[in-house]
Protein backbone atom coordinates (compact mmCIF):
# COMPACT_ATOMS: atom_id res chain seq x y z
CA UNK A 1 90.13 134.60 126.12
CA UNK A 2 91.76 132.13 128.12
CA UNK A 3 95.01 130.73 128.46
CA UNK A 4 93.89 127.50 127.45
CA UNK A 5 91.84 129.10 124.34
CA UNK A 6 95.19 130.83 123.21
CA UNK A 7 96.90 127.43 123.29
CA UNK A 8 94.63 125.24 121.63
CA UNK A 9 94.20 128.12 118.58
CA UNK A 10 97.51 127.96 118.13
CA UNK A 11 97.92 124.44 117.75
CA UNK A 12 94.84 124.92 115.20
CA UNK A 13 96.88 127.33 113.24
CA UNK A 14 100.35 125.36 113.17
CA UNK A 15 98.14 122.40 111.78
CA UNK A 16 96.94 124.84 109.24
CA UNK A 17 100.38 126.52 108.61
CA UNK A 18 101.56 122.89 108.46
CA UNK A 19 99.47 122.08 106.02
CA UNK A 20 99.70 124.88 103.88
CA UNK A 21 103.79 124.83 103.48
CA UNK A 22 103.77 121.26 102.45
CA UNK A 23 100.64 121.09 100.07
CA UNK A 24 102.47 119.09 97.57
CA UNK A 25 104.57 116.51 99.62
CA UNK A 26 103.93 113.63 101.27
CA UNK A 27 105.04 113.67 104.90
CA UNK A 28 105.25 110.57 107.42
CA UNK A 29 102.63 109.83 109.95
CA UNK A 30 104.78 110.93 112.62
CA UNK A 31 105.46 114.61 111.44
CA UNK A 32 102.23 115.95 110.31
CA UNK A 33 99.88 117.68 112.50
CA UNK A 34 96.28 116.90 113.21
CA UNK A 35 93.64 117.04 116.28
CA UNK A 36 91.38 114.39 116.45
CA UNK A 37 91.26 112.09 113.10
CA UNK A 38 89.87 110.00 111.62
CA UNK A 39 90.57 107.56 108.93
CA UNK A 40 88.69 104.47 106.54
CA UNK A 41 89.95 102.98 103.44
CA UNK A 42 88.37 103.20 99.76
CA UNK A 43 89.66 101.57 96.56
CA UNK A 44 92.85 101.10 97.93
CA UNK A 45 93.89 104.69 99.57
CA UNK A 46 93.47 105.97 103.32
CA UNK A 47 91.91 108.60 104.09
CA UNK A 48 91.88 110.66 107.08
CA UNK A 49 89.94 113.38 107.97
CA UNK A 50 90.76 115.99 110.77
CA UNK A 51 89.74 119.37 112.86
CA UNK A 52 90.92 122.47 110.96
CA UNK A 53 89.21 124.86 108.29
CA UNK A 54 86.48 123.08 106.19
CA UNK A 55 88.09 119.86 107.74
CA UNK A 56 91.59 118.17 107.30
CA UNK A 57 91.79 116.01 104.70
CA UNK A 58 94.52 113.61 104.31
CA UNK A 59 95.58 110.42 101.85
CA UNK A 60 98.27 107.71 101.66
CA UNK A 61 98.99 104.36 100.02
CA UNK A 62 100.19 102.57 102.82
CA UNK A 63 99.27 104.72 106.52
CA UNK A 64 102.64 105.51 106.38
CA UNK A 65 103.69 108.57 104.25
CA UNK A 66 100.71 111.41 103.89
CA UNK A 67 99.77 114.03 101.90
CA UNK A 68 97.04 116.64 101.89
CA UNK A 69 94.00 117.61 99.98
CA UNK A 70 91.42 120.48 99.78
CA UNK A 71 89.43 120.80 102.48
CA UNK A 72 86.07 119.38 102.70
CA UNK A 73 84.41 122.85 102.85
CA UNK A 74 85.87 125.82 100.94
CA UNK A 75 83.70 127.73 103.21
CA UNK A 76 81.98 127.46 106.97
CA UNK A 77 78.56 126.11 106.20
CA UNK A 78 75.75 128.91 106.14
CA UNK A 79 73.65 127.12 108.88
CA UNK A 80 76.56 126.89 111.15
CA UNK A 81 77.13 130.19 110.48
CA UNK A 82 73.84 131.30 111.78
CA UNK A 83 73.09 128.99 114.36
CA UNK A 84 77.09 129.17 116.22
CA UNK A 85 77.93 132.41 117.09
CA UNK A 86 81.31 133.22 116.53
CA UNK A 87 81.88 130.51 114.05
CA UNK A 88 84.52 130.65 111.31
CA UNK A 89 84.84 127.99 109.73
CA UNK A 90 87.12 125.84 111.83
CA UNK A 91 85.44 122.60 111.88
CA UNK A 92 86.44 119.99 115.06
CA UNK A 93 86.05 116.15 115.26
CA UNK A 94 84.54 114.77 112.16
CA UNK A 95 83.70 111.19 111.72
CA UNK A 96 83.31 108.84 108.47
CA UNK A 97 80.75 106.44 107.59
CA UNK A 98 80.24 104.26 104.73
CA UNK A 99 76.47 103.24 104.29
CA UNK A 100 73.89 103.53 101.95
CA UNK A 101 76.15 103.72 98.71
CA UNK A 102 77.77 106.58 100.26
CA UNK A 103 80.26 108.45 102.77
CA UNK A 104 78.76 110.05 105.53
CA UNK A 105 81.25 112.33 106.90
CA UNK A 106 79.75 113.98 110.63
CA UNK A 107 81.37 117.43 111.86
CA UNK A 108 80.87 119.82 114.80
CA UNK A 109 80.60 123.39 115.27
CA UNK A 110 81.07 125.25 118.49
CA UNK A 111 81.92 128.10 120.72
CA UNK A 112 84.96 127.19 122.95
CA UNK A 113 84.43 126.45 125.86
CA UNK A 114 80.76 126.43 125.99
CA UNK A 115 78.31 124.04 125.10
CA UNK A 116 76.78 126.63 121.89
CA UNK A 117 77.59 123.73 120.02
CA UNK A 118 76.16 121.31 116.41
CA UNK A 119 76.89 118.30 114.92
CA UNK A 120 76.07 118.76 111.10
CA UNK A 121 76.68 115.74 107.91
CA UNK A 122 77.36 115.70 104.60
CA UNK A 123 77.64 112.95 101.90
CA UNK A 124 79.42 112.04 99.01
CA UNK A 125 79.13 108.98 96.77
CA UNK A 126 83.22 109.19 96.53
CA UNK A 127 85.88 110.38 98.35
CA UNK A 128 88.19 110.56 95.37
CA UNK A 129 88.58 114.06 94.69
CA UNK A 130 89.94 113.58 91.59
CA UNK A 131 87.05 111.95 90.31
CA UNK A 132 84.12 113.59 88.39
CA UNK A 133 81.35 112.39 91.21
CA UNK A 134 82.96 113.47 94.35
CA UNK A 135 80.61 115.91 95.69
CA UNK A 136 80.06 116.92 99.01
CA UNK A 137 76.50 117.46 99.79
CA UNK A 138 76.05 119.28 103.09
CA UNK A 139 72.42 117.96 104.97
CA UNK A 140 72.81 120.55 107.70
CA UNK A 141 72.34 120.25 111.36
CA UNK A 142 71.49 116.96 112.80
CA UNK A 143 71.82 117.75 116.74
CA UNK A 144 72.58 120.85 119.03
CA UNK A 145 72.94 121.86 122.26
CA UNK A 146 71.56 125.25 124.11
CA UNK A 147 73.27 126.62 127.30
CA UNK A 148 71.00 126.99 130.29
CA UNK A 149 68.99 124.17 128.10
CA UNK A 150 71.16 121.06 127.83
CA UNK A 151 73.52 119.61 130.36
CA UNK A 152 75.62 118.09 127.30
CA UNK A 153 77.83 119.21 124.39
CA UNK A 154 76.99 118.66 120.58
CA UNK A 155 80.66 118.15 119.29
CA UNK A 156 82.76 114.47 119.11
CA UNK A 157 79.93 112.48 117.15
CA UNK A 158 80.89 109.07 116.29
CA UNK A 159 78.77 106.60 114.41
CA UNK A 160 77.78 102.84 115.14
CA UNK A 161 75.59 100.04 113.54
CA UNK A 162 74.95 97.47 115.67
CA UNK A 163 74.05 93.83 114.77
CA UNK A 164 70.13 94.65 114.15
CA UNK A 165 71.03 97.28 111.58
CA UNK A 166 70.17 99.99 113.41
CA UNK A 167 73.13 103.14 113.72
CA UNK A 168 73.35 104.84 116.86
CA UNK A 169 75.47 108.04 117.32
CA UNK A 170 77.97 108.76 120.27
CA UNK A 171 78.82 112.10 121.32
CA UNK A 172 79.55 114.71 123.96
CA UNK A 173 82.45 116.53 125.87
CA UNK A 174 82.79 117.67 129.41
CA UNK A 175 79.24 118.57 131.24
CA UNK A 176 77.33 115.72 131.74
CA UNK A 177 79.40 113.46 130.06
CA UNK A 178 79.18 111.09 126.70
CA UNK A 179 75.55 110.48 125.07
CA UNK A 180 74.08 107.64 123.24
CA UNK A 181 70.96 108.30 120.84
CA UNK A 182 69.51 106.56 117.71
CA UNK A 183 70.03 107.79 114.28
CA UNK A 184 67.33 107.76 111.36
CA UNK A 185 67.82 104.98 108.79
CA UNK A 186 68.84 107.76 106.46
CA UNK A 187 71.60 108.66 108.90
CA UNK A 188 70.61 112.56 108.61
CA UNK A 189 68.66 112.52 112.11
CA UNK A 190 68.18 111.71 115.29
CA UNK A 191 65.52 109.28 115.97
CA UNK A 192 64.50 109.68 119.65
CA UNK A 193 63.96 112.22 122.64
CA UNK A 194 66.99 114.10 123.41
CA UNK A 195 65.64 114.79 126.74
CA UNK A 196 65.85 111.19 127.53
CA UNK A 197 69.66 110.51 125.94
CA UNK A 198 71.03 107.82 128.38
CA UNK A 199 74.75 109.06 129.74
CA UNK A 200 77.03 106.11 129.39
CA UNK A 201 80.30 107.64 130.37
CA UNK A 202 81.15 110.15 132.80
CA UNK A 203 84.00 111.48 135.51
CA UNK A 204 81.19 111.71 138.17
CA UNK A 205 80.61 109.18 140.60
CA UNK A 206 77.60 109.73 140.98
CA UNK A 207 75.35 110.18 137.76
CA UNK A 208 72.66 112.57 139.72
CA UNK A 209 75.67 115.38 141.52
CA UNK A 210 76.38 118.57 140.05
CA UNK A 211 78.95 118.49 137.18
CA UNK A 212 82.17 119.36 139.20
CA UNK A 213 83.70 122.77 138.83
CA UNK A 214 86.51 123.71 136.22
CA UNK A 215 89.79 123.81 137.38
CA UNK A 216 91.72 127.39 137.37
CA UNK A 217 92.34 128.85 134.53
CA UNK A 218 89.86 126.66 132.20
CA UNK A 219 86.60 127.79 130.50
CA UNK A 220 84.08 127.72 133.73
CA UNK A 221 80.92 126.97 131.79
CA UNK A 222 82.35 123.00 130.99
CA UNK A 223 83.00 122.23 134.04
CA UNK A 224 85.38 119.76 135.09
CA UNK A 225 84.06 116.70 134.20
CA UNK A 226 87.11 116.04 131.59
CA UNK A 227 85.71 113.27 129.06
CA UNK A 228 85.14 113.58 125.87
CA UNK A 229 85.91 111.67 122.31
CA UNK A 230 83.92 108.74 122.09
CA UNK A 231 84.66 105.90 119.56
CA UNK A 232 82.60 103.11 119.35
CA UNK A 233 84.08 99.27 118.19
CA UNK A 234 82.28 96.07 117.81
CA UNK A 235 84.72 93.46 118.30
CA UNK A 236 84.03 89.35 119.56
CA UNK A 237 80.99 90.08 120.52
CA UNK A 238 81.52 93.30 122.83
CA UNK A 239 80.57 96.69 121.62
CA UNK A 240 83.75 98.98 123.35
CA UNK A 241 83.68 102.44 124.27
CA UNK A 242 86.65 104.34 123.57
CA UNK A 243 86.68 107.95 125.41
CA UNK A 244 89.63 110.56 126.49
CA UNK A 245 89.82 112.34 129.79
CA UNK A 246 91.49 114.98 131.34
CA UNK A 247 92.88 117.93 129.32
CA UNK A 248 93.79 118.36 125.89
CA UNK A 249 95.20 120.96 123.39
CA UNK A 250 97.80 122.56 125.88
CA UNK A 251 100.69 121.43 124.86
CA UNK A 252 103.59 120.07 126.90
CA UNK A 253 100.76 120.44 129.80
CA UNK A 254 98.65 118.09 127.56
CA UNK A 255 97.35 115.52 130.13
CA UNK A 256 95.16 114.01 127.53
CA UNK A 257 94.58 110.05 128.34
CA UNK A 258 92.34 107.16 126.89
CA UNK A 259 90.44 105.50 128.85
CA UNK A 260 87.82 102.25 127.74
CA UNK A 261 85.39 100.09 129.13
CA UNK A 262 82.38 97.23 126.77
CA UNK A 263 79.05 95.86 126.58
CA UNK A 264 77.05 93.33 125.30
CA UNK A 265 74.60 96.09 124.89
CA UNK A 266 75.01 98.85 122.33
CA UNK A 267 73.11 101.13 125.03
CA UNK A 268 75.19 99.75 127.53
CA UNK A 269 76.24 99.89 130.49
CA UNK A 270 79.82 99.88 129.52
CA UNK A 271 81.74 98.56 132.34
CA UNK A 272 85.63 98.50 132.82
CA UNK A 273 88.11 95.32 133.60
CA UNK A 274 87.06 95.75 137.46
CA UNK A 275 83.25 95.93 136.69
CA UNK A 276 83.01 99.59 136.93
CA UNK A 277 80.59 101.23 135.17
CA UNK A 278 81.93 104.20 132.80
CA UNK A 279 78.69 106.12 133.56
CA UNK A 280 80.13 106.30 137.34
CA UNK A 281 83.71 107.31 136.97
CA UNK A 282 84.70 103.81 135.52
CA UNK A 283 87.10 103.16 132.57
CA UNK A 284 90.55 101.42 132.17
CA UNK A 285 93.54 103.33 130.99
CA UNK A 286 94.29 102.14 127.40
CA UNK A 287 97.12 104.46 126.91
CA UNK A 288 98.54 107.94 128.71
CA UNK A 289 101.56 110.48 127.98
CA UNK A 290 105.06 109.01 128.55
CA UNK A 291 108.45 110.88 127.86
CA UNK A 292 107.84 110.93 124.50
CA UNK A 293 104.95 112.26 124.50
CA UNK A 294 102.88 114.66 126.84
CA UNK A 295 99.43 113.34 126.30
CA UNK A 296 97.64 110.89 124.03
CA UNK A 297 93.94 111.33 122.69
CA UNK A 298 91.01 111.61 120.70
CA UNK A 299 91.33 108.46 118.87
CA UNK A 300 89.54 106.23 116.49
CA UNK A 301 89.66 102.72 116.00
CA UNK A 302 89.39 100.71 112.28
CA UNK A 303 90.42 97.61 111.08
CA UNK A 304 92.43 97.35 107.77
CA UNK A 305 93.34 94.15 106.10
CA UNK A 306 92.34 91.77 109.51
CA UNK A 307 94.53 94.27 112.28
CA UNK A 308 93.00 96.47 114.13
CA UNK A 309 94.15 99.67 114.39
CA UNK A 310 94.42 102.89 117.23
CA UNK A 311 94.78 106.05 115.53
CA UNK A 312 94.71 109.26 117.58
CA UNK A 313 97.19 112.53 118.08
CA UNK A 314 99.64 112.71 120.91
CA UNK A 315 101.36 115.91 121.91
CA UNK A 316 105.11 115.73 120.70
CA UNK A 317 107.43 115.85 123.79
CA UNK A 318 110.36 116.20 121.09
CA UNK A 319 108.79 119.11 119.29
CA UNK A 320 107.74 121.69 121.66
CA UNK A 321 103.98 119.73 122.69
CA UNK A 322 103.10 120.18 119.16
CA UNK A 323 100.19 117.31 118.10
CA UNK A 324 101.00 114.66 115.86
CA UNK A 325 99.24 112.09 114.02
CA UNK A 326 99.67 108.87 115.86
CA UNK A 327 98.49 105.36 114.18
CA UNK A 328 99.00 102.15 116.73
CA UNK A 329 98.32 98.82 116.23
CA UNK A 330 95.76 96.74 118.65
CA UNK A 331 96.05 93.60 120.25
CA UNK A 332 93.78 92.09 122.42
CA UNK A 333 93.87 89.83 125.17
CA UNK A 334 91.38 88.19 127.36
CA UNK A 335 88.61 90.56 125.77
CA UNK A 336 90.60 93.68 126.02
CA UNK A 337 92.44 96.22 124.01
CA UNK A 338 96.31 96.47 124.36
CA UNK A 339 98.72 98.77 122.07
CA UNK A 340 101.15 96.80 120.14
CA UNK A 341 104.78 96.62 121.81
């Protein structure tokens, strides 16, 4: 196990310790650990969902004071199980759809550090778990990757319709880079050849070189070609792609970043403010680590009441690297994003 392994399981289980000691109270935004969440609104609550066992879940009144719930999953699904070595039920990077007359709520499953990885969904007409229909219905595996097979990673889905009604998902980490393929008008499936995914955002210059190699100390079979996380946001007419590169879960070595770059074109190419082209190294810093905080990442975007909204973890330079939830608002001028002052 690697250094960086060690780290980033230890973060998992101080999110999970976290959680556990304050199961009643509501906490503030800026105290409660999470890794990569994500949040929507319904009948007046938020609700953010996160990495951790069965997957974080998280509500509040008013995005500013929190409070857990029960985990998605009581238990690692039985096809994840069976298909992901190694698993335990520690679920990464979900995302949340509403579609259909119901929540779609997408998940991965992996082996660190290697791309033995799934995206799986589930559904529920509700996300009220107080109420008598919420019911989380799991449909299973909807994409995975093979080493020695697949030059990409099955974890970070995110979920898009575009303006002809047809949902795409977003996905990938290190390797190759980020992938773009259609999803089934059901939402359970892919709809398209996975051999053919298009790569719209990468570190590499050059989309046909080898994937560069990891630096020292990191798990070898990813590579170095640090980008992951990507969010997709319609906005004026653009379709923006969110992503984070270099190096997460490490704490006050966090170098985590977000980086974006838009399209006209929900396939792209997504091209930053100089014209570069994401899938060739491109992408404008949105925000980085400061002295407040060692690195920024993973984040969504959503739009709540007419503002638009950033909401990612950062690693706490006050509290020992530890990751926090982080919720930001957006501006945006001449076409592009900006963090709130």
């Amino acid at each position: 196990m690697t250094i960086y392994k060690r780290i980033c399981n230890l973060f998992f289980l101080l999110i999970l310790v976290s959680a556990s000691l304050n199961s009643a109270a509501q906490q503030p935004a800026g105290q409660i650990s999470v890794h990569d969440p994500v949040m929507i609104k319904a009948a007046g609550t938020y609700y953010l969902f996160s990495t951790g066992m069965g997957i974080s879940v998280w509500t509040s009144p008013d995005l500013k004071n929190w409070k857990p719930g029960k985990p998605v999953f009581s238990s690692g699904p039985v096809w994840a199980e069976k298909a992901i070595p190694g698993f335990k039920g520690h679920i990464w990077a979900p995302d949340i759809v509403y579609k259909n007359n119901k929540y779609y709520l997408y998940y991965s499953v992996s082996t660190f550090g290697k791309n033995t990885s799934a995206i799986g969904v589930a559904t529920s007409p509700t996300l009220d778990q107080a109420s008598s229909a919420y019911l989380w219905t799991d449909h299973g595996e909807v994409i995975r990757s093979i080493p020695g097979e697949t030059n990409w990673n099955a974890i970070d889905p995110n979920i898009i319709t575009d303006g002809k009604g047809q949902s795409w998902m977003a996905f990938g980490s290190f390797w190759d880079g980020l992938k773009l393929i259609r999803m089934s008008a059901d939402l359970l499936h892919t709809d398209g050849d996975i051999s053919q995914m298009p790569t719209i955002a990468s570190r590499k210059q050059d989309p046909g070189s080898a994937n560069p190699p990891a630096l020292e100390g990191l798990p070898q079979d990813a590579g170095g070609n640090s980008i992951e996380a990507p969010f997709l946001y319609k906005k004026n007419g653009f379709y923006y792609l969110f992503a984070s590169v270099d190096y997460c879960c490490q704490g006050v070595k966090s170098t985590y970043k977000m980086i974006v770059g838009r399209s006209k074109n929900v396939e792209g190419p997504y091209l930053d403010k100089q014209g570069k082209a994401m899938n060739r190294g491109g992408g404008s810093l949105l925000l980085e680590g400061d002295q407040n905080w060692y690195g920024t990442g993973h984040n969504a975007v959503a739009n709540f009441e007419g503002t638009d909204y950033l909401i990612f973890h950062g690693y706490d330079a006050h509290d020992q690297g530890k990751p926090k939830l982080r919720i930001e608002k957006l501006d945006w001028a001449d076409g592009w994003p900006a963090v709130r002052k």
